[in-house]
N, C-alpha and C. Protein backbone atom coordinates (compact mmCIF):
# COMPACT_ATOMS: atom_id res chain seq x y z
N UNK A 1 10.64 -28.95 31.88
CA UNK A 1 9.85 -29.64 30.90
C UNK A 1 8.89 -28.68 30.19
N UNK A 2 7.86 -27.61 30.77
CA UNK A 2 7.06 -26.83 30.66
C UNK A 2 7.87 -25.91 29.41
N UNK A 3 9.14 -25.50 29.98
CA UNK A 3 10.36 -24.30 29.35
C UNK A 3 10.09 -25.72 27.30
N UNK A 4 10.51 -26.25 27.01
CA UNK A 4 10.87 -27.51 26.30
C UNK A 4 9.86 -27.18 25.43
N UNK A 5 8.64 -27.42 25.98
CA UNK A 5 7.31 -27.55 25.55
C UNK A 5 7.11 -26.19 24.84
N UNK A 6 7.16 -25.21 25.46
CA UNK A 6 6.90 -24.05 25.01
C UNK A 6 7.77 -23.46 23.82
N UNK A 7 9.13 -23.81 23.77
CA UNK A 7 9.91 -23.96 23.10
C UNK A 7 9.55 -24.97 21.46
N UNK A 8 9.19 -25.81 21.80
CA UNK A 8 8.98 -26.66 20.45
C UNK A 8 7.55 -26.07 19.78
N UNK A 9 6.56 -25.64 20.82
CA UNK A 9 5.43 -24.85 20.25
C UNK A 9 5.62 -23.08 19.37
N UNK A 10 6.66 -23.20 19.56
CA UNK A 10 7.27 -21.43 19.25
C UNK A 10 8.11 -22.04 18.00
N UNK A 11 8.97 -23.38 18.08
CA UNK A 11 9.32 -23.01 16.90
C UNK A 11 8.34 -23.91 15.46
N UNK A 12 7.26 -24.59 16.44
CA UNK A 12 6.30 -25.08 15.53
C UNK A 12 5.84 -24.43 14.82
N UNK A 13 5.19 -23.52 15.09
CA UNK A 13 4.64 -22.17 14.79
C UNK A 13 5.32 -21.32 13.64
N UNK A 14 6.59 -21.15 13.70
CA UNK A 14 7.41 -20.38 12.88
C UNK A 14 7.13 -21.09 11.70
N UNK A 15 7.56 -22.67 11.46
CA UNK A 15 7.40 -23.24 10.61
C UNK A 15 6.40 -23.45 9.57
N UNK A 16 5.76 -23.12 10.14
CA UNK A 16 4.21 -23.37 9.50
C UNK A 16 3.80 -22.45 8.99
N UNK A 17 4.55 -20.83 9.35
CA UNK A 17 4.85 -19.31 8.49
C UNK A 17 5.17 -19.38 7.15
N UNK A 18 4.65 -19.68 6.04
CA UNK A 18 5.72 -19.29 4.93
C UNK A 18 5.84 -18.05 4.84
N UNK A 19 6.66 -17.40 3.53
CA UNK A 19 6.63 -16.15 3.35
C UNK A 19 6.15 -16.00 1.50
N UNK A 20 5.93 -14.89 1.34
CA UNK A 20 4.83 -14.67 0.08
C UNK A 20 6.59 -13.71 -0.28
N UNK A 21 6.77 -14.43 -1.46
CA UNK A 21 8.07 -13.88 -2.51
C UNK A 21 7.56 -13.40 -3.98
N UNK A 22 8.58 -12.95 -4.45
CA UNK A 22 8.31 -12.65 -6.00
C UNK A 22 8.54 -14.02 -6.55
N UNK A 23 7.62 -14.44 -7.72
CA UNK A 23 8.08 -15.57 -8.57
C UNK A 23 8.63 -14.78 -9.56
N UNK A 24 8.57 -13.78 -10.00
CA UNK A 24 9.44 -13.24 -11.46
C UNK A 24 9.71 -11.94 -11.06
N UNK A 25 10.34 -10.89 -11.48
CA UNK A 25 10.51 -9.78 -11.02
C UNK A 25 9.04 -8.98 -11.62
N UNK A 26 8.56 -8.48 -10.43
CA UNK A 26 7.72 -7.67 -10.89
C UNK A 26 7.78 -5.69 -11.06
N UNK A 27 7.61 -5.06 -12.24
CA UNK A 27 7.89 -3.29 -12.20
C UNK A 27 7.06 -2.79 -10.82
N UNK A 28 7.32 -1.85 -10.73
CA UNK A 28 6.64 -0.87 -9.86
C UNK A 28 5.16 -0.63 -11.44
N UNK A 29 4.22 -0.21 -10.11
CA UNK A 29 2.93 0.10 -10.38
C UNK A 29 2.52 -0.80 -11.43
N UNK A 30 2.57 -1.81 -10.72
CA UNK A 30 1.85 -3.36 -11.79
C UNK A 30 1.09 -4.01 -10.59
N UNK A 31 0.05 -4.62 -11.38
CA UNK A 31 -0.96 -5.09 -10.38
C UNK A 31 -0.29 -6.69 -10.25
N UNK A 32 -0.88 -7.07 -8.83
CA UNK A 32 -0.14 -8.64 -8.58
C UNK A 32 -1.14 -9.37 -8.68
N UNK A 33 -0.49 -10.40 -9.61
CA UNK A 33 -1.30 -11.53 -9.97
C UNK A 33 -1.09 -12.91 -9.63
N UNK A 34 -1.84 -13.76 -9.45
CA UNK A 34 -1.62 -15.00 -8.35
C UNK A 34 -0.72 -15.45 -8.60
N UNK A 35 0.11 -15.97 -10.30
CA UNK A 35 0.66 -16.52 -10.84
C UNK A 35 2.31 -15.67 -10.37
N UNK A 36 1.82 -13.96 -10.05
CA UNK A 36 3.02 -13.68 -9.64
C UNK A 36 3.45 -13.67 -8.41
N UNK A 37 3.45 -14.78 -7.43
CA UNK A 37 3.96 -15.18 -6.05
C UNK A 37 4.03 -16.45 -6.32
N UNK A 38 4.86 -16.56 -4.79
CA UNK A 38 4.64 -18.00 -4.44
C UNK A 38 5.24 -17.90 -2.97
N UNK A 39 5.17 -18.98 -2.41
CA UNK A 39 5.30 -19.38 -0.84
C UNK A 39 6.90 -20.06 -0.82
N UNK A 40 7.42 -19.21 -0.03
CA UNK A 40 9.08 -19.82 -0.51
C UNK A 40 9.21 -20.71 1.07
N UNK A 41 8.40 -21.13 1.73
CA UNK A 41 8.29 -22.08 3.16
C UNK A 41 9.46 -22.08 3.95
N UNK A 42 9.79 -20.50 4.23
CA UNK A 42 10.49 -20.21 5.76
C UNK A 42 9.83 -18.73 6.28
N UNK A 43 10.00 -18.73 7.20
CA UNK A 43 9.93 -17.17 7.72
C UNK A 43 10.65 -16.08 7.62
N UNK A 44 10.14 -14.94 6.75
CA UNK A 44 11.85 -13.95 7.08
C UNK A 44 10.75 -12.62 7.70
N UNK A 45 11.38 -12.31 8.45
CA UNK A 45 10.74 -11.53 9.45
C UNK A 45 10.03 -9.90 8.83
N UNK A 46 9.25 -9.52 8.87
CA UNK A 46 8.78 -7.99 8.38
C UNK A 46 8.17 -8.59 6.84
N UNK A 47 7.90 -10.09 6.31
CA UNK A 47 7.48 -10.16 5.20
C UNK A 47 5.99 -10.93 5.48
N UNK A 48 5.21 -10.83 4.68
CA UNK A 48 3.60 -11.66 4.25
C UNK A 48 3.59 -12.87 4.42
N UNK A 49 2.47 -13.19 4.80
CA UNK A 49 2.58 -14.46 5.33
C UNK A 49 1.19 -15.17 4.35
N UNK A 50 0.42 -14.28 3.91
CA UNK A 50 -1.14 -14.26 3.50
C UNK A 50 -0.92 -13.66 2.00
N UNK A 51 -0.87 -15.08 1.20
CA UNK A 51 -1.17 -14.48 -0.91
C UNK A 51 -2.24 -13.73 -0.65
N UNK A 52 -3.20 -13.61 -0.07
CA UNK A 52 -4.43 -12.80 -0.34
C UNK A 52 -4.33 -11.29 -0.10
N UNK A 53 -3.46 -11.25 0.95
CA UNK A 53 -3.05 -9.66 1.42
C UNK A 53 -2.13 -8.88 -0.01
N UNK A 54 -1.63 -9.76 -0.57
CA UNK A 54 -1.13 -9.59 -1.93
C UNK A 54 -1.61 -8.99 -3.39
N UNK A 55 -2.49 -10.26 -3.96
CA UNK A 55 -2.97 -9.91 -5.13
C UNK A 55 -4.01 -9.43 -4.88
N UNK A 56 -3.74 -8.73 -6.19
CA UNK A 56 -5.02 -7.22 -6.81
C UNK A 56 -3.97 -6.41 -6.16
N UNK A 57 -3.03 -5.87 -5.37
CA UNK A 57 -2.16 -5.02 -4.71
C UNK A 57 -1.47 -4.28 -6.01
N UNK A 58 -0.82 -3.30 -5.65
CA UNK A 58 -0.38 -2.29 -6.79
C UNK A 58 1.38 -2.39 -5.81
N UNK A 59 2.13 -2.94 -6.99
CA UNK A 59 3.68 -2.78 -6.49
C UNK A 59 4.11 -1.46 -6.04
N UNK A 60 4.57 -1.07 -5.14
CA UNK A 60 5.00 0.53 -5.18
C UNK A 60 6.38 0.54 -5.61
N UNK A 61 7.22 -0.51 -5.74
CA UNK A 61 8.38 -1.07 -5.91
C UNK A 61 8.53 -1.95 -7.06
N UNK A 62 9.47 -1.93 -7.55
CA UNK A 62 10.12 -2.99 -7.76
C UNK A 62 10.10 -3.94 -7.44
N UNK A 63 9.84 -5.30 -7.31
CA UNK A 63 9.72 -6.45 -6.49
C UNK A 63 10.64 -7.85 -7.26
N UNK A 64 11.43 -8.07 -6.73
CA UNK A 64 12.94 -8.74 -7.29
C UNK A 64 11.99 -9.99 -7.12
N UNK A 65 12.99 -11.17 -8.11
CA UNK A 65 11.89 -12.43 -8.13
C UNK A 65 12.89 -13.38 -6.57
N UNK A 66 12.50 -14.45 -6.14
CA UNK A 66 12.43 -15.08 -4.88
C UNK A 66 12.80 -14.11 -3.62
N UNK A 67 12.67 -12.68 -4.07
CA UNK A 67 12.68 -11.97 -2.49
C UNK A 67 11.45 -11.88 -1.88
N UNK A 68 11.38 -11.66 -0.12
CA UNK A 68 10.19 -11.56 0.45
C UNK A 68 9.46 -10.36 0.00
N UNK A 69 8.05 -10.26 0.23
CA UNK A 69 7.35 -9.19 -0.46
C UNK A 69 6.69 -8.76 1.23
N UNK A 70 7.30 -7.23 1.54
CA UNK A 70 6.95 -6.57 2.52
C UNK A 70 5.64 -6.02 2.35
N UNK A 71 4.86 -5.25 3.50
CA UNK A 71 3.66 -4.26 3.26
C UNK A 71 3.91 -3.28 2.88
N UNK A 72 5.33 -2.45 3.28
CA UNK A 72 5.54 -0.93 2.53
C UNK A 72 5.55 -1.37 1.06
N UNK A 73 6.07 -2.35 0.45
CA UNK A 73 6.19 -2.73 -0.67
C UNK A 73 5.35 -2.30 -1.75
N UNK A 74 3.86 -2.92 -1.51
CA UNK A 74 2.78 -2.42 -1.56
C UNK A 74 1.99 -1.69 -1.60
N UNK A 75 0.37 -1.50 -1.98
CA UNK A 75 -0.43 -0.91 -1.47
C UNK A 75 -1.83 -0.73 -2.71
N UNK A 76 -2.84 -0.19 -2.34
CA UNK A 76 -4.13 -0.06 -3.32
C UNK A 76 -3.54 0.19 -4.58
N UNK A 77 -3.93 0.05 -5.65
CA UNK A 77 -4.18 0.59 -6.63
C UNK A 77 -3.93 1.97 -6.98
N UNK A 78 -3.34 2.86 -7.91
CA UNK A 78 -3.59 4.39 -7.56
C UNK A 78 -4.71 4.65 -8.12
N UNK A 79 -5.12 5.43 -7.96
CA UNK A 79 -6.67 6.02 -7.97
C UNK A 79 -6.24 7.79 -9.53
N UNK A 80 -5.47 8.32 -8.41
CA UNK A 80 -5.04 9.52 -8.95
C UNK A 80 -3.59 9.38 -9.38
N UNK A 81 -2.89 9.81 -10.49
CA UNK A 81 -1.90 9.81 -11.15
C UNK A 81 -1.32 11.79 -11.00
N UNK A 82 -0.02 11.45 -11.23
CA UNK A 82 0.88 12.36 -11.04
C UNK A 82 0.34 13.64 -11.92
N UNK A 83 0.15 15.19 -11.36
CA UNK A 83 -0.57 16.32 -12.41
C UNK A 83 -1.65 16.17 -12.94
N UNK A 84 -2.32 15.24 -12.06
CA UNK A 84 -3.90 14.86 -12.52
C UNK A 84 -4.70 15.94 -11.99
N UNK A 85 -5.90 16.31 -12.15
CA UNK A 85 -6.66 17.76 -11.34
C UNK A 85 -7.77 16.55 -10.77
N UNK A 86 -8.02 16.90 -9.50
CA UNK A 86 -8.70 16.37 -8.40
C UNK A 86 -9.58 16.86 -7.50
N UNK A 87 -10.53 16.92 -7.21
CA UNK A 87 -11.45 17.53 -6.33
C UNK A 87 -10.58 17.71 -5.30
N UNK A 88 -10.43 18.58 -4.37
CA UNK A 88 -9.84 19.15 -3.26
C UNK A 88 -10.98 19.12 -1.99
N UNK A 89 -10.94 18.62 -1.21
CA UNK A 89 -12.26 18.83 -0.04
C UNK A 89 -11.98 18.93 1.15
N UNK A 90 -12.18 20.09 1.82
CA UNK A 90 -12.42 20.40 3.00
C UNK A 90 -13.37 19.94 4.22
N UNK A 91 -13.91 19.08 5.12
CA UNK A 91 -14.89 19.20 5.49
C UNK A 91 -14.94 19.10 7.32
N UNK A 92 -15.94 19.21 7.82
CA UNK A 92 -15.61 19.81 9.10
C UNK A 92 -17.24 20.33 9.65
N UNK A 93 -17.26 19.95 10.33
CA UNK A 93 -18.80 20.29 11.32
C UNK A 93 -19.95 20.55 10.35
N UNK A 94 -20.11 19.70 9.03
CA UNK A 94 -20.89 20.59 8.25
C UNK A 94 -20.65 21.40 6.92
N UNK A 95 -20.04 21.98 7.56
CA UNK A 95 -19.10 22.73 6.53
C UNK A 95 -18.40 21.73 5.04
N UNK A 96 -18.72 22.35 3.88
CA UNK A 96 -17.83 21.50 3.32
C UNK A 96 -17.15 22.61 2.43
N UNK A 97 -15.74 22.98 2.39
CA UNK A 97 -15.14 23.80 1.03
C UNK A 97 -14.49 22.94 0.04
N UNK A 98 -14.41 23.57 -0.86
CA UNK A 98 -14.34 22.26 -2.32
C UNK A 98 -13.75 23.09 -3.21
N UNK A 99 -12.59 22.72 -3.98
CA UNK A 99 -12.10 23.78 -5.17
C UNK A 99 -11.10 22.56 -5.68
N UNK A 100 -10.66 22.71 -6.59
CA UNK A 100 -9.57 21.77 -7.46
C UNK A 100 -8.34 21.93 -7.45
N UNK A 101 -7.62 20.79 -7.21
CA UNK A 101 -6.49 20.79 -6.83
C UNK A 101 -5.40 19.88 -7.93
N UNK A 102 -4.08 19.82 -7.98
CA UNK A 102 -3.57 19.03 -9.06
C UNK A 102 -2.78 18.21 -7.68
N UNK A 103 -2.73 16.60 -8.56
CA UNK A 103 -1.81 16.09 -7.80
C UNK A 103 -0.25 15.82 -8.02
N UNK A 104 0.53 16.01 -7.10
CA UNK A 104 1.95 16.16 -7.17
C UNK A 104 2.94 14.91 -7.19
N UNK A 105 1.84 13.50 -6.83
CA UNK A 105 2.03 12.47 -6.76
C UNK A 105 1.59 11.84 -7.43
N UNK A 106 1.38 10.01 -7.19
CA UNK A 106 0.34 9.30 -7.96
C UNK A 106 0.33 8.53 -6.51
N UNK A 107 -0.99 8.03 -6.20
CA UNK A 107 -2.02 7.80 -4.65
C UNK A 107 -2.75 7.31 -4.82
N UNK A 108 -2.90 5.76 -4.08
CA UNK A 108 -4.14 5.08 -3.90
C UNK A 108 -5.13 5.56 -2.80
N UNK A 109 -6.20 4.89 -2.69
CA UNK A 109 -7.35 5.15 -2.00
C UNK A 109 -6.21 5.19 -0.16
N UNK A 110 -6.27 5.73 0.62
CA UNK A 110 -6.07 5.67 2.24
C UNK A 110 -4.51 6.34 1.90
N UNK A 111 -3.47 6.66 0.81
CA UNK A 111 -2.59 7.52 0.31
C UNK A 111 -2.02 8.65 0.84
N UNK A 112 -1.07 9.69 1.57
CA UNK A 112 -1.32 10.91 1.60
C UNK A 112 -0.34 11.34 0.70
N UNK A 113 -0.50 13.02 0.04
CA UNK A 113 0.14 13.29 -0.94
C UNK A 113 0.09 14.55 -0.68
N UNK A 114 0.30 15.21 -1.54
CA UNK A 114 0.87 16.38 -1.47
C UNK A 114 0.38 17.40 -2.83
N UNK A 115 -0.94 18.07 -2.92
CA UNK A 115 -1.64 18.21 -3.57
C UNK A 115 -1.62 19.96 -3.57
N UNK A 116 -1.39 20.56 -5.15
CA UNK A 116 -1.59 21.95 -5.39
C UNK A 116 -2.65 22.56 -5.42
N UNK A 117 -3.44 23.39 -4.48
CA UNK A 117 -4.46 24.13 -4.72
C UNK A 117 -4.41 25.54 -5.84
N UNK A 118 -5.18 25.09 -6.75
CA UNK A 118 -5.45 25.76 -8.04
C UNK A 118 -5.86 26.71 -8.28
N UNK A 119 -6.41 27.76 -7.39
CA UNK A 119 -6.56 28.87 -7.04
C UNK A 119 -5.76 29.90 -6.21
N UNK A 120 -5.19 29.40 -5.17
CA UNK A 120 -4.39 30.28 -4.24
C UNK A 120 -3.26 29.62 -4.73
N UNK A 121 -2.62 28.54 -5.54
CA UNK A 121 -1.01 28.06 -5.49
C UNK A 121 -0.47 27.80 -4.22
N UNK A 122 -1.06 27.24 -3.41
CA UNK A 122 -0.97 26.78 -2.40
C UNK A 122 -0.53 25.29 -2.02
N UNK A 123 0.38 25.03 -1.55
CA UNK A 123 0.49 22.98 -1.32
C UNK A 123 -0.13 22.59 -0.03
N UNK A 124 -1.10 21.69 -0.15
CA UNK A 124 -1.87 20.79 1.11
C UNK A 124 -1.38 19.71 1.20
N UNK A 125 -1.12 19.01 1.90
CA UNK A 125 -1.52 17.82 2.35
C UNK A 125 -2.73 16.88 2.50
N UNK A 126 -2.85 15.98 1.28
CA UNK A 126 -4.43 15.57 1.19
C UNK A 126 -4.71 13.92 1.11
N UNK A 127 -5.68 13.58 1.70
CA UNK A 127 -5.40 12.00 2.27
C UNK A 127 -6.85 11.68 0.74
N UNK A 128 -6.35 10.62 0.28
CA UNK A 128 -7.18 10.15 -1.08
C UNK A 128 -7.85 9.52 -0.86
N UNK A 129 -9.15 9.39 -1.09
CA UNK A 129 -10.40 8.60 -1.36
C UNK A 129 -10.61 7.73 -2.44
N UNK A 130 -11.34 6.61 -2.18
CA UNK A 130 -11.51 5.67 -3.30
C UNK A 130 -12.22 6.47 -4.23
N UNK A 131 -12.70 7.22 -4.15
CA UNK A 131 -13.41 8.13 -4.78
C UNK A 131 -12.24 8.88 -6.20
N UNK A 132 -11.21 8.85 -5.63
CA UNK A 132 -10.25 10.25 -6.48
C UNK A 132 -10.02 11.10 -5.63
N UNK A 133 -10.84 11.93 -4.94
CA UNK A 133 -10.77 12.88 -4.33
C UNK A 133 -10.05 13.24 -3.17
N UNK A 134 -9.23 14.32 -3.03
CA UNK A 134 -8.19 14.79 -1.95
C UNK A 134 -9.13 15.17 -0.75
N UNK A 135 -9.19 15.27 0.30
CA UNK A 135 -9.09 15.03 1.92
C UNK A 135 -8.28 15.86 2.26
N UNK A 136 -8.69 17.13 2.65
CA UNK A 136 -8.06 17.97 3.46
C UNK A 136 -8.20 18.31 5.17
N UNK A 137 -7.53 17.67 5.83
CA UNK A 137 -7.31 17.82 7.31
C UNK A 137 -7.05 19.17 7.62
N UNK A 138 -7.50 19.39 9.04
CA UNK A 138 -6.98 20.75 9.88
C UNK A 138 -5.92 20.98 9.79
């Protein structure tokens, strides 16, 4: 009986999941707007469950209209655009080194990319700030 119970609570639950779809096809790097979702009321697994986790979001994709809309899908806004010049920053116990860098990508704020240092011609790896600015790790 207990097995039954637990069973109808598991698939209660599912039900009550919708999933957050495209209502029209949306381009890559277009901002989502309320009008562009909707709740297609089943579960498909690895997709949104929450419009809010959604709009204001920046497509990284393509987003086909009644397909589920994943999190890789997604993500901030870009901040920095592709061959843009960007503060470069180093920082570390204090220390801060700083020189300009171009970006090789286009990257929202929490982003990593792959950023040219403009002095030595050098490629980093640099994590983006809401700011604009590249984040250089050890």
């Amino acid at each position: 009986m207990t097995r039954m119970i637990a069973v109808m609570l598991l698939l209660a639950g599912q039900a009550g999941a919708d999933t957050v779809v495209a209502a029209r096809t949306i381009p890559a790097q277009s901002i989502i707007m309320p009008g562009d979702i909707v709740l297609n009321g089943r579960t498909v697994p690895g997709g949104i469950v929450d419009k809010e986790q959604v709009i204001g979001m920046e497509a990284r994709v393509a987003l086909f209209a009644g397909r589920p809309i994943r999190p890789g899908d997604i993500g901030f806004p870009a901040v920095v655009e592709r061959n843009q010049i960007i503060p470069l920053l180093y920082q570390r116990d204090g220390l801060t080194i700083s020189t300009e860098g171009r970006a090789l990508g286009r990257a929202g704020p929490g982003d990593l990319i792959r950023v040219m240092n403009i002095s030595s011609r050098s490629t980093v790896t640099a994590r983006i700030g809401a700011d604009g600015a590249g984040y250089v790790a050890q």
